[in-house]
C-alpha atoms as a PDB file:
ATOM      1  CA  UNK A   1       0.000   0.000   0.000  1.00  0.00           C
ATOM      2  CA  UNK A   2       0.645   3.374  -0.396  1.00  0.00           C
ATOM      3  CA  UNK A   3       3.070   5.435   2.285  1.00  0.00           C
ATOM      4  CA  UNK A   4       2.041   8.457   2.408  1.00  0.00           C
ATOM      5  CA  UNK A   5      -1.118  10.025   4.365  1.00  0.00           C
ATOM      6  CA  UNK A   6      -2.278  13.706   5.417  1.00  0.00           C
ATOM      7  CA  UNK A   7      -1.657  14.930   8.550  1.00  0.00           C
ATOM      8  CA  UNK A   8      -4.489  16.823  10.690  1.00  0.00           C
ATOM      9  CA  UNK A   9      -5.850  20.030   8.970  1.00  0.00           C
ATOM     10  CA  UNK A  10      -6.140  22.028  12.034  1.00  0.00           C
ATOM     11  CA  UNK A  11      -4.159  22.127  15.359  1.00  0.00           C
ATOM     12  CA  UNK A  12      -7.415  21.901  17.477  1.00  0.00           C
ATOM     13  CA  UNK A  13      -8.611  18.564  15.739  1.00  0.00           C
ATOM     14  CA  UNK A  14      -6.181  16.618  17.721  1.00  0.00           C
ATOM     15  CA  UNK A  15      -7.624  17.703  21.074  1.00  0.00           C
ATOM     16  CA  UNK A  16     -10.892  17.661  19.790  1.00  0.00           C
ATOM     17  CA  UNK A  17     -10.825  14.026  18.331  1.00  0.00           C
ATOM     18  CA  UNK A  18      -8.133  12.283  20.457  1.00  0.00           C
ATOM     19  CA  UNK A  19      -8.304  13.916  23.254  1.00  0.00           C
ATOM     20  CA  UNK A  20      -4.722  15.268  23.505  1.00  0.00           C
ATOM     21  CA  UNK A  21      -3.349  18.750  24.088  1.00  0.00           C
ATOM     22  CA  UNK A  22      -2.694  20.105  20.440  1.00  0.00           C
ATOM     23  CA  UNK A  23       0.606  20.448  18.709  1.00  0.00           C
ATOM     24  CA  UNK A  24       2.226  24.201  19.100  1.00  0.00           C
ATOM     25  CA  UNK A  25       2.979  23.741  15.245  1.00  0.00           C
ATOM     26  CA  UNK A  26       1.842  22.225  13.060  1.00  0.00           C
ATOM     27  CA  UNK A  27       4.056  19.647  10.874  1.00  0.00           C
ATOM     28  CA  UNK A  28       3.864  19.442   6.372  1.00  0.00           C
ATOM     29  CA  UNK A  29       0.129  18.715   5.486  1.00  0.00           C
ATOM     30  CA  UNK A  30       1.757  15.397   3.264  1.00  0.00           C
ATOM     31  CA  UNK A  31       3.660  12.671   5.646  1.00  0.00           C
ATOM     32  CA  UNK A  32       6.295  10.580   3.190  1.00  0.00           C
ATOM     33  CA  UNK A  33       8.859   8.456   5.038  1.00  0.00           C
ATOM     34  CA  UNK A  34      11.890  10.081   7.217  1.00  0.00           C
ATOM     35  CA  UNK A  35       9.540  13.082   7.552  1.00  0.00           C
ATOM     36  CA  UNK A  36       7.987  14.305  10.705  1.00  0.00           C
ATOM     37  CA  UNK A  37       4.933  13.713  11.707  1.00  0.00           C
ATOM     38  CA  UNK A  38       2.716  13.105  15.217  1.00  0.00           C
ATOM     39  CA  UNK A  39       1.471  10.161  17.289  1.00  0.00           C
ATOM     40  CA  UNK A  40      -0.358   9.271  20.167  1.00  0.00           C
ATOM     41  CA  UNK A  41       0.908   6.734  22.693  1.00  0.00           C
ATOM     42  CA  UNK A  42       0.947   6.337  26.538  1.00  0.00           C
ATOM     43  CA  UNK A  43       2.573   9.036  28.081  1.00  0.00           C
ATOM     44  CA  UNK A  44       5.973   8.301  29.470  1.00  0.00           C
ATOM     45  CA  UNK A  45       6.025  10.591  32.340  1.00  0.00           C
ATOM     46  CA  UNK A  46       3.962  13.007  34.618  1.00  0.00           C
ATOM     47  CA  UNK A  47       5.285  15.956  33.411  1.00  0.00           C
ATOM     48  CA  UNK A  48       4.678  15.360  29.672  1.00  0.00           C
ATOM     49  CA  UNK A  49       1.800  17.618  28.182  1.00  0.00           C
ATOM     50  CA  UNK A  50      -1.131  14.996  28.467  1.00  0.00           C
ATOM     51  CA  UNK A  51      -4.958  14.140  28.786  1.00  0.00           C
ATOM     52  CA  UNK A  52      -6.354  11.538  30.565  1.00  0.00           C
ATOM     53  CA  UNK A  53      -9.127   9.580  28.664  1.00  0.00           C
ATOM     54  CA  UNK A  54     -10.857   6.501  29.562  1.00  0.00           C
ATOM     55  CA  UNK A  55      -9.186   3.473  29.717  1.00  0.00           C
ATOM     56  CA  UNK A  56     -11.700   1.101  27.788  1.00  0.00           C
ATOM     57  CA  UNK A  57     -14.947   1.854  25.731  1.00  0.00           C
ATOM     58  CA  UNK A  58     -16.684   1.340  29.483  1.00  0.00           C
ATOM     59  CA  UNK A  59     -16.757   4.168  31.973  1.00  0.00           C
ATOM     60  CA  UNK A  60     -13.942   3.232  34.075  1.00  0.00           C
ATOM     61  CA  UNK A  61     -12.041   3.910  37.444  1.00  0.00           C
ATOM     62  CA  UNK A  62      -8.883   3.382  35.630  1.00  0.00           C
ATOM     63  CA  UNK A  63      -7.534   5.853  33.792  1.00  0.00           C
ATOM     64  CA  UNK A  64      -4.954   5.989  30.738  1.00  0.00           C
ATOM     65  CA  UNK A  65      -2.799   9.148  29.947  1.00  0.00           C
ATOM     66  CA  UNK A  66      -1.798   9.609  26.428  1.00  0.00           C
ATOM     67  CA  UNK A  67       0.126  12.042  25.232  1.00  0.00           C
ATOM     68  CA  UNK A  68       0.480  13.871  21.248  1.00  0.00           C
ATOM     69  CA  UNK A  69       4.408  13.002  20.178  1.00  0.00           C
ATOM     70  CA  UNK A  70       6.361  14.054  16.775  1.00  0.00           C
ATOM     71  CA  UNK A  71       8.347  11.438  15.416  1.00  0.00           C
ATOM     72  CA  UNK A  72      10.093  10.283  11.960  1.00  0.00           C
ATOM     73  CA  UNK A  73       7.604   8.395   9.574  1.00  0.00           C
ATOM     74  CA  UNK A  74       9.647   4.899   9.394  1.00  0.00           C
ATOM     75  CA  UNK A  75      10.645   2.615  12.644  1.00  0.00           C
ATOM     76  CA  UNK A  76      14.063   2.900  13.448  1.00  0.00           C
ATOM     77  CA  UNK A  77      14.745  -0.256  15.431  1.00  0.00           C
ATOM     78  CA  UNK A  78      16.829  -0.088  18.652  1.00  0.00           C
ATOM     79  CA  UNK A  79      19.696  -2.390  17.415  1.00  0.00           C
ATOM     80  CA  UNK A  80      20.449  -0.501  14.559  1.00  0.00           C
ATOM     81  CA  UNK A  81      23.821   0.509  14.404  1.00  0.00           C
ATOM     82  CA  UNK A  82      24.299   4.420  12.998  1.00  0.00           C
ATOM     83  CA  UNK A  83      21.950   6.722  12.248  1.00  0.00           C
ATOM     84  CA  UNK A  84      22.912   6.918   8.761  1.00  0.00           C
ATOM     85  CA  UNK A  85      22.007   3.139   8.749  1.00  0.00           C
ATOM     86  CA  UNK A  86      18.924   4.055  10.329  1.00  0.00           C
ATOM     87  CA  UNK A  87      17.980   6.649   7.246  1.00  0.00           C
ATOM     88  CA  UNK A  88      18.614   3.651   4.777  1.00  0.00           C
ATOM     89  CA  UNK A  89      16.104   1.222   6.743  1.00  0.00           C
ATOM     90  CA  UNK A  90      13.429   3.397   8.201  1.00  0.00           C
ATOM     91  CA  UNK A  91      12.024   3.843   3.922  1.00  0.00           C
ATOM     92  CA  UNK A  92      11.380   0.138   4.406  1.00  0.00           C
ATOM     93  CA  UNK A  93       9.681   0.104   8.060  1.00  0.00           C
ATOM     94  CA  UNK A  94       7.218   2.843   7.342  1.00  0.00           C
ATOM     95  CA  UNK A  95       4.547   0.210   6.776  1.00  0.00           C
ATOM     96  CA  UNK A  96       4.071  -2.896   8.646  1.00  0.00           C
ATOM     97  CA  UNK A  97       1.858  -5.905   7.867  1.00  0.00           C
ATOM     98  CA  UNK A  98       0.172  -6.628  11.404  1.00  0.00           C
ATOM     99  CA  UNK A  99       0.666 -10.227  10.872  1.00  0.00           C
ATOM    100  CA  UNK A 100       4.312 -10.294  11.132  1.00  0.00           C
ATOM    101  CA  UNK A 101       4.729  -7.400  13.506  1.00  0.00           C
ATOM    102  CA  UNK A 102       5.541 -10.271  16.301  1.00  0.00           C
ATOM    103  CA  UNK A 103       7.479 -12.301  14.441  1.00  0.00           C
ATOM    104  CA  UNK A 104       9.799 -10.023  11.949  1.00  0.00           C
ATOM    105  CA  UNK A 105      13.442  -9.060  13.335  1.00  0.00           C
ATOM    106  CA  UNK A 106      12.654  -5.179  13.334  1.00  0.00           C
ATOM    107  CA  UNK A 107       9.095  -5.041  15.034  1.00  0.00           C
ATOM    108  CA  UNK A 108       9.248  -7.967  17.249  1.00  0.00           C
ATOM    109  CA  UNK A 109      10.223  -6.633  20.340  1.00  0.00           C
ATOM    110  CA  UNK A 110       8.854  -3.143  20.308  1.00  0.00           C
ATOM    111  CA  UNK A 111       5.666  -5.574  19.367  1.00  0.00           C
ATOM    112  CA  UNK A 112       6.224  -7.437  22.879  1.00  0.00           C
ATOM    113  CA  UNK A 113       7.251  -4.487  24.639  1.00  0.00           C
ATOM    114  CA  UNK A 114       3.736  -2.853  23.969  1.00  0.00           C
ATOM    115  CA  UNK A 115       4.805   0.417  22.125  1.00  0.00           C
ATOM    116  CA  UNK A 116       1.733   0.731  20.272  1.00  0.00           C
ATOM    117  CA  UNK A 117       0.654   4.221  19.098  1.00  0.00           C
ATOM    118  CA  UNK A 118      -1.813   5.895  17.030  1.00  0.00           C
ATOM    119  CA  UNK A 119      -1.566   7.660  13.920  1.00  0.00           C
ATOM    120  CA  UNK A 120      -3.463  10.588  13.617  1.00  0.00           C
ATOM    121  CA  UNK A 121      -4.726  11.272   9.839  1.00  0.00           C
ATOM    122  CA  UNK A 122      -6.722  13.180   7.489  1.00  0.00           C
ATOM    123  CA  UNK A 123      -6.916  10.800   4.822  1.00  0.00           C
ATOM    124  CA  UNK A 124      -4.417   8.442   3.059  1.00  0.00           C
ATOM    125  CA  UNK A 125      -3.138   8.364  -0.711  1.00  0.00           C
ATOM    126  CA  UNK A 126      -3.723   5.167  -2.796  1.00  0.00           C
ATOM    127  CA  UNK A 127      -3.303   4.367  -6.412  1.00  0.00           C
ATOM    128  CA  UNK A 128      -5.644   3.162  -8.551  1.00  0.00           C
ATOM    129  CA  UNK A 129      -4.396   0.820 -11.278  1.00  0.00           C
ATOM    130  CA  UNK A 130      -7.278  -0.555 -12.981  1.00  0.00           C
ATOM    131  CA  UNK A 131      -6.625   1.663 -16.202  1.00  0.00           C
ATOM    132  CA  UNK A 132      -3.536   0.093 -16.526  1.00  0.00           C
ATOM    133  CA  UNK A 133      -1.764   3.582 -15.255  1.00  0.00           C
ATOM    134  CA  UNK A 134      -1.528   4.704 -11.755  1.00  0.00           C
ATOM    135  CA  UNK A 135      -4.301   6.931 -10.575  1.00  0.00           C
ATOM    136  CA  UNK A 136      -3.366   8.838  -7.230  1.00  0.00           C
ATOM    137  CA  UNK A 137      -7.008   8.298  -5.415  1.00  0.00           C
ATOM    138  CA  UNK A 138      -7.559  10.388  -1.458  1.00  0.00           C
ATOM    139  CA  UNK A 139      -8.971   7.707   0.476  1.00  0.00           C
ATOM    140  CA  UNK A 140     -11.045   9.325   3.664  1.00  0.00           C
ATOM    141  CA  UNK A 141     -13.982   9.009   6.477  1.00  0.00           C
ATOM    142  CA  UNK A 142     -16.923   9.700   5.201  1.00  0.00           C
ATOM    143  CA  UNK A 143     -17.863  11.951   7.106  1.00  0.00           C
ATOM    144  CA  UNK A 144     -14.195  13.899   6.978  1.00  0.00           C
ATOM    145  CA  UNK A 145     -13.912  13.137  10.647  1.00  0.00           C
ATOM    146  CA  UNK A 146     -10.115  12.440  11.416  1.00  0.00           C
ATOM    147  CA  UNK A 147      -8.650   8.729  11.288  1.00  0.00           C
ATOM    148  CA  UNK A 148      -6.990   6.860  13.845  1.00  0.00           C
ATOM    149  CA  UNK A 149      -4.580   4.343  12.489  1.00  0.00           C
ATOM    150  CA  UNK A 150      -2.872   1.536  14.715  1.00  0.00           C
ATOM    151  CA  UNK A 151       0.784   1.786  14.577  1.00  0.00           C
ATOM    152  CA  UNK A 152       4.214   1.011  16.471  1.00  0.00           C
ATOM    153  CA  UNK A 153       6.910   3.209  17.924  1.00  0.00           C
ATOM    154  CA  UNK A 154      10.229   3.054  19.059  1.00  0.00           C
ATOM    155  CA  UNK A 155      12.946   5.196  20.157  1.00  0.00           C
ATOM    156  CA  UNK A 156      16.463   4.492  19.093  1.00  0.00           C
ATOM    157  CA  UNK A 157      19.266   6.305  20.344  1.00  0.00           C
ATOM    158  CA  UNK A 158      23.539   5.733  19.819  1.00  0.00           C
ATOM    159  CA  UNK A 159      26.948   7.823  20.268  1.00  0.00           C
ATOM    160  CA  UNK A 160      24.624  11.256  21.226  1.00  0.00           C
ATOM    161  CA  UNK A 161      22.370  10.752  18.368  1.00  0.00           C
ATOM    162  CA  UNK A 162      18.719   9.943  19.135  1.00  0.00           C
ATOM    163  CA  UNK A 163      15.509   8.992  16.931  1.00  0.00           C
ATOM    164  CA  UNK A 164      12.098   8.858  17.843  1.00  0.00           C
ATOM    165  CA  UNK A 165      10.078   7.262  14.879  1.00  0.00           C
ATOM    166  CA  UNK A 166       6.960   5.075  14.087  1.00  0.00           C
ATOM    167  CA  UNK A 167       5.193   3.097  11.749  1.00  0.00           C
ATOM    168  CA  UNK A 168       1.838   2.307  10.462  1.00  0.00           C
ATOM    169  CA  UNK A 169       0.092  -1.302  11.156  1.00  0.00           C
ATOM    170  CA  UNK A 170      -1.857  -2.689   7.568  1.00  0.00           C
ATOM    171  CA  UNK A 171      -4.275  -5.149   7.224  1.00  0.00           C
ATOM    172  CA  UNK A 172      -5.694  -7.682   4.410  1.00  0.00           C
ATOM    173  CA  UNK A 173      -7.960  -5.742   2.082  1.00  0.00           C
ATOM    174  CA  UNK A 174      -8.478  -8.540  -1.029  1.00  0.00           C
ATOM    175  CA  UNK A 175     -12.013  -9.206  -0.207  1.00  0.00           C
ATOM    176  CA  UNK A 176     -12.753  -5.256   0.990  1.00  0.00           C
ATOM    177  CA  UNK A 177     -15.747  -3.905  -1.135  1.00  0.00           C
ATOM    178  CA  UNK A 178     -13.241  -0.458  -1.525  1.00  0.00           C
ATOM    179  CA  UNK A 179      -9.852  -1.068  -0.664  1.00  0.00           C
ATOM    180  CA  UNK A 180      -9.284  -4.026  -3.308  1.00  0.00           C
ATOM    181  CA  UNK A 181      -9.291  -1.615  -6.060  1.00  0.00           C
ATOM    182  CA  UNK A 182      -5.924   0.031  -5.228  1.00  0.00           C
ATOM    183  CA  UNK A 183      -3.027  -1.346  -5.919  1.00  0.00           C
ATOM    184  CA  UNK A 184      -1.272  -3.213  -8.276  1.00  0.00           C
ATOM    185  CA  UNK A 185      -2.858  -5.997  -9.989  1.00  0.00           C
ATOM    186  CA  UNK A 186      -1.847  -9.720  -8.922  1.00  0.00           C
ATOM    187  CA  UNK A 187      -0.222  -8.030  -5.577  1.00  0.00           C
ATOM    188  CA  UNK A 188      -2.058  -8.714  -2.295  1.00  0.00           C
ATOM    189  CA  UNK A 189      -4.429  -5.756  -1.248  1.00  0.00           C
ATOM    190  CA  UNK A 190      -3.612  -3.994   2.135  1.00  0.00           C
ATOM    191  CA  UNK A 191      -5.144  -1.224   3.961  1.00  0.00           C
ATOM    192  CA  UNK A 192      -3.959   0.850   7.367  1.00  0.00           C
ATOM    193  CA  UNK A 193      -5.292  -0.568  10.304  1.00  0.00           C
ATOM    194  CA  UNK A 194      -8.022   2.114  10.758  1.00  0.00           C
ATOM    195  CA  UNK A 195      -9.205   2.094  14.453  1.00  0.00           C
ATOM    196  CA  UNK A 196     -12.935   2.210  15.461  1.00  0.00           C
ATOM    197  CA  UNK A 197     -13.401   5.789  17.521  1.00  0.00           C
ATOM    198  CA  UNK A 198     -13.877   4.800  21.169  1.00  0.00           C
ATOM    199  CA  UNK A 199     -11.234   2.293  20.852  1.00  0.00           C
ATOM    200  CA  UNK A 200      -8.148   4.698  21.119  1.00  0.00           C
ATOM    201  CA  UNK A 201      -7.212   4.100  24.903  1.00  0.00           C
ATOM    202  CA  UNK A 202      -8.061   0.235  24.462  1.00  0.00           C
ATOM    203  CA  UNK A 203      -5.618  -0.693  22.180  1.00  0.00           C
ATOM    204  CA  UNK A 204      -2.974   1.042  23.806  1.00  0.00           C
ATOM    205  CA  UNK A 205      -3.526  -0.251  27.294  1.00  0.00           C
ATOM    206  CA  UNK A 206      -4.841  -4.045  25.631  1.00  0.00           C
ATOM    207  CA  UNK A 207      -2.744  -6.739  26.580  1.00  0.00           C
ATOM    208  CA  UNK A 208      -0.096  -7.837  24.114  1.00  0.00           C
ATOM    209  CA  UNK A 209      -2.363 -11.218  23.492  1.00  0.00           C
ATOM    210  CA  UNK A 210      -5.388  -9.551  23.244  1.00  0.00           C
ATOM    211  CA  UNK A 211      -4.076  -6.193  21.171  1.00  0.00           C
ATOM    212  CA  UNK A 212      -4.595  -8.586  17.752  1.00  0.00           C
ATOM    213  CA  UNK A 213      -8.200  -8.093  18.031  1.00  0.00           C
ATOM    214  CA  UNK A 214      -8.450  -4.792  16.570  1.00  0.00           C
ATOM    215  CA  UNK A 215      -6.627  -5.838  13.502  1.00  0.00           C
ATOM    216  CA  UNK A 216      -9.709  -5.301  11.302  1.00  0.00           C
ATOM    217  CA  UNK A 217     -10.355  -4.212   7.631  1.00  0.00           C
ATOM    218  CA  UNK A 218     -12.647  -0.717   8.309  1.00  0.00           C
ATOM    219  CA  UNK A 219     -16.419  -0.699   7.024  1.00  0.00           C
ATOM    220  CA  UNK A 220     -16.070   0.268   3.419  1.00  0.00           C
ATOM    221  CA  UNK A 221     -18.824   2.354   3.236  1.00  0.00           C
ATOM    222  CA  UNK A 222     -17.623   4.497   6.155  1.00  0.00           C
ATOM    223  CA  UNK A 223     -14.730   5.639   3.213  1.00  0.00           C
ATOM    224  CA  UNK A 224     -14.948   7.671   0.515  1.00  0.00           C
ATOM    225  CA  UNK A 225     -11.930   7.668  -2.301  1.00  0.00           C
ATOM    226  CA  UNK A 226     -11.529  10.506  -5.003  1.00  0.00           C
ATOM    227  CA  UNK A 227      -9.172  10.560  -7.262  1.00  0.00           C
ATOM    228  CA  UNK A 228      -6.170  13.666  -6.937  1.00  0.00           C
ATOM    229  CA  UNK A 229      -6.791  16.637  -9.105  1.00  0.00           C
ATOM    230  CA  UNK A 230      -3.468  17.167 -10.338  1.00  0.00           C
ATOM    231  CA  UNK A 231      -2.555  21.013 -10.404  1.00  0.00           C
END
């Protein structure tokens, strides 16, 4: 699948549909790999800039702070050895397929180690091939209500050099009444790993055996895909 998405349109929209304090500035309005961009994950400390949210879909006594980070688009795993390695590899771990997040060499133990985060977007760019030439196509909610997007983070860090990056969980779209169009033809069809809203504070705080379960293909028609007017 494609790697590149649109952030947020508007600083407040984080806080208003995550629940998190908004970014100061805002980063590019396209995300490619090794560019900046902003995810959601459990807040490491007290005196990060958070919000507290529920903890499950239930009202609950338990309570889950998350907190808005900027990162590079494109895991850089720990055991990488220079950061200039870590350039080279990171245009290769943008995407993940969720079914080998556990078991691949790169994800595996950020995977175990629960650093699961969510990826905040507008809409994400696919292209459509059934012409026979690559159409870039916008694929969005409906109802233009930001996405939520299951991902992984990790922070990698060598010789006074550190990098903070993330990437984007897919799932199997061949039998998805949308998402089967895109992409090339005889290649498997994938699609992010859109979360359901109300599920944000779950999946981060799920155990790692049950965090699987929201590895789901999202409801086609709550998407709507139009084609890029080229300028």
């Amino acid at each position: 699948m494609s790697t590149q998405y649109e952030c947020l349109k508007s600083a407040d929209l984080y806080a208003e549909a995550f629940g998190v304090a908004p970014p100061e500035t805002l980063t590019g309005k396209q995300v490619w790999p090794r560019q900046p961009g902003f995810f959601i994950r459990k807040a490491a400390s007290a005196s990060s800039v958070m919000a507290e949210v529920d903890a499950s879909s239930e009202a609950s006594a338990n309570r889950l702070v998350l907190e808005l980070t900027q990162g590079q688009f494109g895991l850089v795993p720990t055991w990488v050895k220079s950061a200039s390695d870590a350039k080279l590899r990171s245009t290769k771990l943008a995407v993940t397929r969720y079914e080998t997040m556990s078991t691949a060499t790169p994800t595996r133990e950020t995977w175990l180690n629960g650093q699961r985060c969510i990826i905040p977007m507008q809409a994400f760019l696919e292209d459509d091939w059934r012409s026979g030439k690559a159409v870039p196509t916008r694929i969005a909610r409906v109802d233009g209500k930001p996405m939520g997007v299951a991902g992984l983070w990790e922070h990698w860090a060598k010789d006074g050099e550190s990098i903070t990056s993330f990437t984007l969980l897919t799932v199997n779209a061949n039998s998805h009444a949308l998402m089967n169009r895109y992409g090339q033809n005889g290649n498997e069809k994938r699609m992010p790993a859109i979360l359901n809203e109300g599920s944000w504070a779950a999946w981060l705080s799920a155990p790692v055996d049950k965090a699987r379960e929201f590895m789901r293909a999202y409801p086609a028609h709550l998407l709507l895909a139009n084609p890029v007017q080229k300028k």
